[in-house]
PDB file of N, CA and C in Angstrom:
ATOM      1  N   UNK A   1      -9.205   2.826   8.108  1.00  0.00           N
ATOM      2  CA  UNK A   1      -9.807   2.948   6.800  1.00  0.00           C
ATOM      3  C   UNK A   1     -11.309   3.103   6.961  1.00  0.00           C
ATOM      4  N   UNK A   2     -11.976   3.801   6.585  1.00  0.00           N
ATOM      5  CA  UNK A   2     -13.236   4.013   6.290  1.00  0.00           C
ATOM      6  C   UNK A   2     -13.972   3.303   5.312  1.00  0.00           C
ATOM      7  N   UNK A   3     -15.245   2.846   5.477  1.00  0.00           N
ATOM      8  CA  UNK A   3     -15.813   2.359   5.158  1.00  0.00           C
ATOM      9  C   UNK A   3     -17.041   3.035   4.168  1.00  0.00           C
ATOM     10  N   UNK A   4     -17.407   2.635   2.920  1.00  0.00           N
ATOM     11  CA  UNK A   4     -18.185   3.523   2.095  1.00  0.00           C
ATOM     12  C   UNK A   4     -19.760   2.263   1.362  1.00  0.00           C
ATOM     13  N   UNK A   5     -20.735   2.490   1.472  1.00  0.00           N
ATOM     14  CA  UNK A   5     -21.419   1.546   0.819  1.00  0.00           C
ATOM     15  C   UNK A   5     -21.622   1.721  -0.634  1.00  0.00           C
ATOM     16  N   UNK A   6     -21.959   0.982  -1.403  1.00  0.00           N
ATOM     17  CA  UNK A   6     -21.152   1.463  -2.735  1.00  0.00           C
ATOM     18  C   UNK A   6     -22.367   2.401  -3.342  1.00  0.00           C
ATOM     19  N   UNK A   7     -23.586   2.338  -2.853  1.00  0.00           N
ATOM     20  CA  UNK A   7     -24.244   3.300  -3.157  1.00  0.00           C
ATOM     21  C   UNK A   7     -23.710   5.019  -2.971  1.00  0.00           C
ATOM     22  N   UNK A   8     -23.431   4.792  -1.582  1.00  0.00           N
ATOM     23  CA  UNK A   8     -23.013   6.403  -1.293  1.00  0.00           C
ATOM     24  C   UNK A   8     -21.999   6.456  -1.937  1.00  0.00           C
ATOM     25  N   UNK A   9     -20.889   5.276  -2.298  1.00  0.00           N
ATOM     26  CA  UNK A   9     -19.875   5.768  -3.230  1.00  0.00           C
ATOM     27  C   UNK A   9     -19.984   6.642  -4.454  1.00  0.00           C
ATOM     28  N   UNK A  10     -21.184   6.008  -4.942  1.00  0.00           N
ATOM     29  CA  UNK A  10     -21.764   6.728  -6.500  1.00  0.00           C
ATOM     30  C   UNK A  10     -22.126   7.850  -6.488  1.00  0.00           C
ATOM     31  N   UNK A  11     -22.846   7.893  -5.220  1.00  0.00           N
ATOM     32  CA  UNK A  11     -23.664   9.093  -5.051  1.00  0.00           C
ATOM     33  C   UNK A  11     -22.840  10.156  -4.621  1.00  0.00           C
ATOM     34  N   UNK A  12     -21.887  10.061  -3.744  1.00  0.00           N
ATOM     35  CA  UNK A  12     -20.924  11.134  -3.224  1.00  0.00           C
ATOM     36  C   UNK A  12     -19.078  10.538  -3.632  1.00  0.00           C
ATOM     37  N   UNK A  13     -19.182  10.554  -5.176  1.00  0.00           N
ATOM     38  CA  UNK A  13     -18.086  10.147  -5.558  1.00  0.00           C
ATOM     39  C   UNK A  13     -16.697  11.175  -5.215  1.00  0.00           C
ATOM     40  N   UNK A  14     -17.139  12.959  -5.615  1.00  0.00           N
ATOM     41  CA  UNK A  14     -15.986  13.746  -5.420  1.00  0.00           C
ATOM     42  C   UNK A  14     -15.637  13.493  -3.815  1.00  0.00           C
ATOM     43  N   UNK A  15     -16.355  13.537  -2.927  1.00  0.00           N
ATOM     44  CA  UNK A  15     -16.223  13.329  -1.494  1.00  0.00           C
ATOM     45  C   UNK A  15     -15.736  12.027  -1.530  1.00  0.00           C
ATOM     46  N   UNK A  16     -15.918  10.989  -1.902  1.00  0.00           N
ATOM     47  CA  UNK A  16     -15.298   9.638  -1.725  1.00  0.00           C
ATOM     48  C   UNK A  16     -13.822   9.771  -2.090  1.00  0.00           C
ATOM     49  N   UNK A  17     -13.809  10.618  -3.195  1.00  0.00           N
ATOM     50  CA  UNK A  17     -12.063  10.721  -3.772  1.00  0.00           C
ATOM     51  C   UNK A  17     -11.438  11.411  -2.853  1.00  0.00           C
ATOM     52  N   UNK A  18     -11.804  12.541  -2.626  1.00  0.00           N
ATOM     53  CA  UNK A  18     -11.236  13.749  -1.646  1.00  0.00           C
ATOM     54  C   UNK A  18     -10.681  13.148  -0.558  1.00  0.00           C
ATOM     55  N   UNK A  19     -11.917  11.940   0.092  1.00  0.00           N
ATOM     56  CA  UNK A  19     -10.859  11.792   1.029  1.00  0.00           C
ATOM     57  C   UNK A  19     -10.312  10.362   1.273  1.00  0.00           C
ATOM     58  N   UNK A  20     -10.499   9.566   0.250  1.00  0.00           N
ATOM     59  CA  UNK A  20      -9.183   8.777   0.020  1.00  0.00           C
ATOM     60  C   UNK A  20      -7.691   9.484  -0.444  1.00  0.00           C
ATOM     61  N   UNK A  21      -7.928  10.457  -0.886  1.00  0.00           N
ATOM     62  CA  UNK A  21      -6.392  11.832  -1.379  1.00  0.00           C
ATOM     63  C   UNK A  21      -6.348  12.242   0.339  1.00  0.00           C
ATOM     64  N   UNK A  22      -7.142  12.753   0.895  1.00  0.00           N
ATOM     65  CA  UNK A  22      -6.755  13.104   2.006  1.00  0.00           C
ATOM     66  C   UNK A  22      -6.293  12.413   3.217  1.00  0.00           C
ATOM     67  N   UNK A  23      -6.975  11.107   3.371  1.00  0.00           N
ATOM     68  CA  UNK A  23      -6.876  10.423   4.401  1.00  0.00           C
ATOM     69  C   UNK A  23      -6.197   8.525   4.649  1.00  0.00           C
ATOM     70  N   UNK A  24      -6.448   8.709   2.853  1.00  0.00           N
ATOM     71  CA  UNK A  24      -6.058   7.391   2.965  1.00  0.00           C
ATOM     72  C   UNK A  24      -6.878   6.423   1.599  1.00  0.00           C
ATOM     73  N   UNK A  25      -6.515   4.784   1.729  1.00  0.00           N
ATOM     74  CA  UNK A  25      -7.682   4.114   1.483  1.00  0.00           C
ATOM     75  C   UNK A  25      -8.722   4.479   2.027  1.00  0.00           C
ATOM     76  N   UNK A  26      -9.841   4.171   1.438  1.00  0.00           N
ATOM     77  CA  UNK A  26     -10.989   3.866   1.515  1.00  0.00           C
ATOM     78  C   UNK A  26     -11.742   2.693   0.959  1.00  0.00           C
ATOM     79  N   UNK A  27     -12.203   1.689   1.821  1.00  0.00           N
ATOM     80  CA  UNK A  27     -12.902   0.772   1.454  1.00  0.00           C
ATOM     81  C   UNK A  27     -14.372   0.236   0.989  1.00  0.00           C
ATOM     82  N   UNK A  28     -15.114  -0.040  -0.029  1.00  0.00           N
ATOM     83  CA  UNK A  28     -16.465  -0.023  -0.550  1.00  0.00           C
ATOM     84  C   UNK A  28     -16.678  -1.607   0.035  1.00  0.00           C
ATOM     85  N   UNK A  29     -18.041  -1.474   0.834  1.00  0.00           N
ATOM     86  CA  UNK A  29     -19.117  -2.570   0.317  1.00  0.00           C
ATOM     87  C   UNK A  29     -20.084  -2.403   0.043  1.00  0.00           C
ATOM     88  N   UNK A  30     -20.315  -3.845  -0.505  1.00  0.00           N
ATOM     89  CA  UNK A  30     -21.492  -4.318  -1.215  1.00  0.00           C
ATOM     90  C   UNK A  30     -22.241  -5.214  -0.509  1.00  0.00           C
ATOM     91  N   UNK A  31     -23.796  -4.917   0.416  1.00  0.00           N
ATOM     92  CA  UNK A  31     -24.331  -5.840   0.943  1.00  0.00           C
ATOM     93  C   UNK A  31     -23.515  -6.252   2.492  1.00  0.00           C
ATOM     94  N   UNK A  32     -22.935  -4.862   2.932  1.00  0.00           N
ATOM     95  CA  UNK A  32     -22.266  -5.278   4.539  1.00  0.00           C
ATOM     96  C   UNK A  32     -20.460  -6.005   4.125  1.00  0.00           C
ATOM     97  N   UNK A  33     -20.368  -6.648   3.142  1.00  0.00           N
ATOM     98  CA  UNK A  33     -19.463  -7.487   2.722  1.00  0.00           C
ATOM     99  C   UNK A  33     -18.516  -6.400   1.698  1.00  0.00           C
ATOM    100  N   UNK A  34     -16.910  -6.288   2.474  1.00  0.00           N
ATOM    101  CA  UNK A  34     -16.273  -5.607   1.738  1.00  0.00           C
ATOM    102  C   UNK A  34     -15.914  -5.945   0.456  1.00  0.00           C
ATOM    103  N   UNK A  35     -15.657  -5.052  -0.341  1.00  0.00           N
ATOM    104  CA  UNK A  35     -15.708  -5.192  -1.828  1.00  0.00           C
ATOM    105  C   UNK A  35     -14.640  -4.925  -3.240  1.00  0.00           C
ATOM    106  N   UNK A  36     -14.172  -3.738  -2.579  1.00  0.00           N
ATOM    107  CA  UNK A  36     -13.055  -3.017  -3.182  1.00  0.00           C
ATOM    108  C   UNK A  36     -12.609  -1.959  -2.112  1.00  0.00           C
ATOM    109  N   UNK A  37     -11.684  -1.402  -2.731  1.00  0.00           N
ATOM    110  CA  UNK A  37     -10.714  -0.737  -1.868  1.00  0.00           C
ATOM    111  C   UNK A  37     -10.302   0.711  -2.830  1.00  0.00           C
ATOM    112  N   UNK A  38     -10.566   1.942  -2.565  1.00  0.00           N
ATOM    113  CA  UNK A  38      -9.671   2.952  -3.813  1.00  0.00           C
ATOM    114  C   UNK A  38      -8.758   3.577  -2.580  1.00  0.00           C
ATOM    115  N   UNK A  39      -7.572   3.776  -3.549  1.00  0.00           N
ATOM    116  CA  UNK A  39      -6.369   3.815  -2.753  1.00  0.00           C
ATOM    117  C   UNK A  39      -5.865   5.418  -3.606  1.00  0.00           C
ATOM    118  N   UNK A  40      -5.008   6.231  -3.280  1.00  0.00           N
ATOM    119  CA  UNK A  40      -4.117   6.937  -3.611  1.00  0.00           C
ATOM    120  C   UNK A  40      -3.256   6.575  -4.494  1.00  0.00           C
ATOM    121  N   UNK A  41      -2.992   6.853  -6.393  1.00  0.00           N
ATOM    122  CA  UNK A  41      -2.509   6.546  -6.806  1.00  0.00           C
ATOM    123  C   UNK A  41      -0.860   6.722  -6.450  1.00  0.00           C
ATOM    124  N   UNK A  42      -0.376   7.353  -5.501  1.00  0.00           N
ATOM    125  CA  UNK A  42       1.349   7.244  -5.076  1.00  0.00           C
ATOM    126  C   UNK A  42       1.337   5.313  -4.299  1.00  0.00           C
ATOM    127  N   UNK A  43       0.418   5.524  -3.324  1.00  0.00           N
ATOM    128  CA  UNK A  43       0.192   4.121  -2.972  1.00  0.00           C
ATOM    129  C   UNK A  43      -0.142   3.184  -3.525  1.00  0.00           C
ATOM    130  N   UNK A  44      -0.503   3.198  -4.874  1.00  0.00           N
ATOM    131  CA  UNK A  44      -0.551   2.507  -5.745  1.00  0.00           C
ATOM    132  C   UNK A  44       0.376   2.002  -6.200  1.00  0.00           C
ATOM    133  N   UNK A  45       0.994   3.099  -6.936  1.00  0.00           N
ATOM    134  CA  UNK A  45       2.489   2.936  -7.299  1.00  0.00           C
ATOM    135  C   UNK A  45       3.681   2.280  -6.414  1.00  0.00           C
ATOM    136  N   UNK A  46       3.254   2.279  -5.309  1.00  0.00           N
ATOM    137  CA  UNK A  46       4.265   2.107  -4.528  1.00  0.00           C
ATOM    138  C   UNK A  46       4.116   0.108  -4.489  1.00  0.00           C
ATOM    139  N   UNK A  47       2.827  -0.252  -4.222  1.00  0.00           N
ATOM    140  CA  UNK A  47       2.594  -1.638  -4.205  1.00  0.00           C
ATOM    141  C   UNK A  47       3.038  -2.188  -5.704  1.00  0.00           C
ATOM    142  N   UNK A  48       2.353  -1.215  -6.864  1.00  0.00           N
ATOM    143  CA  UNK A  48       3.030  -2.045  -7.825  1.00  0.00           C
ATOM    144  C   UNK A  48       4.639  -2.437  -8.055  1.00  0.00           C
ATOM    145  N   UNK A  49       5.015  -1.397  -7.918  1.00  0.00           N
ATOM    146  CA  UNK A  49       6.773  -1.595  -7.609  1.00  0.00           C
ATOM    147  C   UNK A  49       7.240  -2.631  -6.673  1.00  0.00           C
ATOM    148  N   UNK A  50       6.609  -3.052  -5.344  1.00  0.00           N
ATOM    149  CA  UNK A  50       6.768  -3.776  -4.520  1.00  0.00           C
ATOM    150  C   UNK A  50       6.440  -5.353  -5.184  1.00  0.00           C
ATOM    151  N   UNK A  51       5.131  -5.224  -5.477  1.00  0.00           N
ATOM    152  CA  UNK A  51       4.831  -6.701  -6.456  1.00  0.00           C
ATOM    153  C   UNK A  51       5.901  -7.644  -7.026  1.00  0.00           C
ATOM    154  N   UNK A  52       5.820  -8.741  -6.641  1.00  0.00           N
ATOM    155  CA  UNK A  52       6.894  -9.414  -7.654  1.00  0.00           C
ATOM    156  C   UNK A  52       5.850  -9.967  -8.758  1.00  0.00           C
ATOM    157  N   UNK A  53       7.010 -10.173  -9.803  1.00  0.00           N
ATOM    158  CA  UNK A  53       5.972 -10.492 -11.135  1.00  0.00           C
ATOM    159  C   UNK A  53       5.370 -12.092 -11.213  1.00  0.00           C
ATOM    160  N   UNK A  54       4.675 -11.835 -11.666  1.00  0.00           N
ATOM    161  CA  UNK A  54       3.726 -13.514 -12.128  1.00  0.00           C
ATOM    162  C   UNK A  54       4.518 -14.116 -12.495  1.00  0.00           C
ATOM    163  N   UNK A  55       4.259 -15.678 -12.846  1.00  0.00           N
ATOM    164  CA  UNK A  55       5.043 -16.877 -13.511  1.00  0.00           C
ATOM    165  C   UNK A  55       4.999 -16.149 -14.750  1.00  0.00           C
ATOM    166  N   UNK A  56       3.583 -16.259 -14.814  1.00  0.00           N
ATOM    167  CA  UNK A  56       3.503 -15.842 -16.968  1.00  0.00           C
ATOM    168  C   UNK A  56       4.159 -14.244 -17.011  1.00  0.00           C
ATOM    169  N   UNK A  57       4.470 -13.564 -16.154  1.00  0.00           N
ATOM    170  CA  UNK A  57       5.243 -12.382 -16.648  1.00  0.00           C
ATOM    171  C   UNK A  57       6.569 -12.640 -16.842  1.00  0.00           C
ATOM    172  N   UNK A  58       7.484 -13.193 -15.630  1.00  0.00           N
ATOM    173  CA  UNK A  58       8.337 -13.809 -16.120  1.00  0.00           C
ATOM    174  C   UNK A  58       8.912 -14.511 -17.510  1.00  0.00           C
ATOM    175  N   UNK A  59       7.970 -15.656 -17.300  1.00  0.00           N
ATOM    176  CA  UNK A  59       8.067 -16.677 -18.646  1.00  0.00           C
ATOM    177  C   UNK A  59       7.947 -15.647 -20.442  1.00  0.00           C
ATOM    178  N   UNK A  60       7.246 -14.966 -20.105  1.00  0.00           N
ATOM    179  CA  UNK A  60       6.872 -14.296 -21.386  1.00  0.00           C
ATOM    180  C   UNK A  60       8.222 -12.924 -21.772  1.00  0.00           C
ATOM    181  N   UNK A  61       8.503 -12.624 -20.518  1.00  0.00           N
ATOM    182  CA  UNK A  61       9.584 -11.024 -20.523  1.00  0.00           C
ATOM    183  C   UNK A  61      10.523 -11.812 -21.464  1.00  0.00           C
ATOM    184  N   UNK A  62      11.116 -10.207 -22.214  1.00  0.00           N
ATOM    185  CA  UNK A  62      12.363 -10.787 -23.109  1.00  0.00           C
ATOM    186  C   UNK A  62      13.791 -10.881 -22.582  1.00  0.00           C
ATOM    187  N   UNK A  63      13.644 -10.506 -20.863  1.00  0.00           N
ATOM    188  CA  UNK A  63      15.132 -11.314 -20.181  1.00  0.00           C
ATOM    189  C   UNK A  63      15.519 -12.600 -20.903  1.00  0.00           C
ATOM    190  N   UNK A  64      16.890 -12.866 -20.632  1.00  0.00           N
ATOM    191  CA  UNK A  64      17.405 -13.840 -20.313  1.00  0.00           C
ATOM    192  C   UNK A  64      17.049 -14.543 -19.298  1.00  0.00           C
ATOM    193  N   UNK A  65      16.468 -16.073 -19.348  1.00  0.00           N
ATOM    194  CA  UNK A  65      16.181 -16.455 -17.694  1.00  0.00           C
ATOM    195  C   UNK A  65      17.093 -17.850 -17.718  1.00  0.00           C
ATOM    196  N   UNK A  66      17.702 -17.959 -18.329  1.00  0.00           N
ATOM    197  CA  UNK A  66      18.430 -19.466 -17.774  1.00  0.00           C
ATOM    198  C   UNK A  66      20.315 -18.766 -18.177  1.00  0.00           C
ATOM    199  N   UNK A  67      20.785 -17.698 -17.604  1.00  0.00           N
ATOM    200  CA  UNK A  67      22.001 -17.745 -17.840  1.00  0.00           C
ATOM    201  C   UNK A  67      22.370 -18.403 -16.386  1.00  0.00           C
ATOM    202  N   UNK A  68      23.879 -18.773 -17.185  1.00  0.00           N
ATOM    203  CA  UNK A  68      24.104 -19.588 -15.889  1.00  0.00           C
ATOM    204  C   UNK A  68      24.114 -21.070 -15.131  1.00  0.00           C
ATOM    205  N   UNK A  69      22.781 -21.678 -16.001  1.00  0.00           N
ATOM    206  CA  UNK A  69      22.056 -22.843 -15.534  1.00  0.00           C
ATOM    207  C   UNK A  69      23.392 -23.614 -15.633  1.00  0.00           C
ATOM    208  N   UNK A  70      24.329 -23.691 -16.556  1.00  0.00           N
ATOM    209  CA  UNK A  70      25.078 -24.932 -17.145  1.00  0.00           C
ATOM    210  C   UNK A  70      26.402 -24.219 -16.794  1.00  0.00           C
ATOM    211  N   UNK A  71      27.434 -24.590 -15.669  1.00  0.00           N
ATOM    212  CA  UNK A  71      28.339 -24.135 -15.601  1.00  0.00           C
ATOM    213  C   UNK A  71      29.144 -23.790 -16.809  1.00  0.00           C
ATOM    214  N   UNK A  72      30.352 -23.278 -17.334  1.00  0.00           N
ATOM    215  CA  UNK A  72      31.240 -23.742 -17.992  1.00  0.00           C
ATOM    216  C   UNK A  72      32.115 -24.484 -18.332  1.00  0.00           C
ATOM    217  N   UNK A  73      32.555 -25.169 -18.990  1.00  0.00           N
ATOM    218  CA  UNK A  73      33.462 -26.223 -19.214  1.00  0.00           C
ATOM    219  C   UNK A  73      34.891 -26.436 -18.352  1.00  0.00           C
ATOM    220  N   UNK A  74      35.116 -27.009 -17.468  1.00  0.00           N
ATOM    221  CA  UNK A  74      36.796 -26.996 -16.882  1.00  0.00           C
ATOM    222  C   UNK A  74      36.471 -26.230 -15.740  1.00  0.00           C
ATOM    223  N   UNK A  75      35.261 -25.257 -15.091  1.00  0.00           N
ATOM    224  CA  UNK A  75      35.525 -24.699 -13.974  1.00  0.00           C
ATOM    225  C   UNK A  75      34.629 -25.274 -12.977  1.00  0.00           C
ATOM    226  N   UNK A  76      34.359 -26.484 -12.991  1.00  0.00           N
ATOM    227  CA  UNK A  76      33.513 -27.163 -11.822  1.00  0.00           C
ATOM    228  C   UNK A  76      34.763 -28.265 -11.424  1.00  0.00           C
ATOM    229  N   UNK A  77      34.668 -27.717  -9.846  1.00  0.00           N
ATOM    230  CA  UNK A  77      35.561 -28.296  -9.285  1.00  0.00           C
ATOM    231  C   UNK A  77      34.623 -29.877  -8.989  1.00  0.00           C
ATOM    232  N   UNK A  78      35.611 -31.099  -9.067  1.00  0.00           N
ATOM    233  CA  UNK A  78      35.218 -32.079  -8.960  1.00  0.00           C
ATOM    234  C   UNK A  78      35.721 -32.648  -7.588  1.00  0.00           C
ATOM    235  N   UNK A  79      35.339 -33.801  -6.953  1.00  0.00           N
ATOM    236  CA  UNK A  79      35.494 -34.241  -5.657  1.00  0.00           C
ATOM    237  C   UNK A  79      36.525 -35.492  -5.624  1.00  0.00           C
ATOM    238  N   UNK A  80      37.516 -35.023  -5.008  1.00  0.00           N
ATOM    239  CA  UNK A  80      38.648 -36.332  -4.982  1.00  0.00           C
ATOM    240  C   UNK A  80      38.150 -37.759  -4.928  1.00  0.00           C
ATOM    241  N   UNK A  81      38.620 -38.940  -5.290  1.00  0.00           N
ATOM    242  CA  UNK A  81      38.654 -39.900  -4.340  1.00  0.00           C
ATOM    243  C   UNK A  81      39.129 -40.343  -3.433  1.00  0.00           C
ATOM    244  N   UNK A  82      38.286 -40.867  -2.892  1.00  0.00           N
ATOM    245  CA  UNK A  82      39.330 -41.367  -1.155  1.00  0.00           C
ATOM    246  C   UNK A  82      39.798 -42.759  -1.602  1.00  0.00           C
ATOM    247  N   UNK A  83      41.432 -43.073  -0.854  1.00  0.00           N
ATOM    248  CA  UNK A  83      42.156 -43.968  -1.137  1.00  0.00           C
ATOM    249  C   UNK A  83      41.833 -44.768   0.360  1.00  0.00           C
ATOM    250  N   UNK A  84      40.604 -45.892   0.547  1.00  0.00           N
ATOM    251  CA  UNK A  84      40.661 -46.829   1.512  1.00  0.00           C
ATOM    252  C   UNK A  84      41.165 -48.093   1.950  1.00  0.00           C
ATOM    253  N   UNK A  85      42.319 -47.791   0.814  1.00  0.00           N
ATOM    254  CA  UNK A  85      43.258 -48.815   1.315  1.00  0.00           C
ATOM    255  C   UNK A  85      44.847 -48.556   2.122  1.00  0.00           C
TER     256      UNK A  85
END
C-alpha cells in the first residue's frame, strides 16, 4: 500500500484516485502518523458484506431474535431417575 500525505492527497486528488482504482488501497497521513485509508469501492463492498452487524443493529432490526428460546411444551426430553436401592 502506498503511502500519501494528506496534503499531496488534496493536491493530486485525480492521481490519488487513479491509483487506488488501479493499484489498490491507498493510505493518507497526517503528521508521519497514518490516518485514513481510500480503498476501491468493490473492496469496500466486499468488507461491508463480510462485517458482522453491531449489537444496536441487531437489537434494533425487525428480525425475529428470540425464536426458539423456550422449547415447546412435551418435547424436552427429561432425565430418568436412578433407582439406588
Amino acid at each position: 500500500m502506498a503511502a500519501w500525505q494528506v496534503q499531496d492527497a488534496k493536491a493530486r486528488f485525480s492521481e490519488f484516485l487513479d491509483a487506488t482504482i488501479k493499484k489498490g488501497p491507498q493510505v493518507v497521513t497526517r503528521r508521519g502518523v497514518e490516518t485514513a485509508v481510500l480503498v476501491p469501492i468493490q473492496e469496500w463492498n466486499r468488507l461491508q458484506r463480510a462485517a458482522r452487524p453491531s449489537l444496536k443493529a441487531l437489537l434494533l432490526s425487525p428480525d425475529t431474535r428470540f425464536e426458539n428460546v423456550i422449547p415447546e411444551r412435551h418435547k424436552v426430553s427429561r432425565r430418568k431417575m436412578l433407582d439406588l436401592g
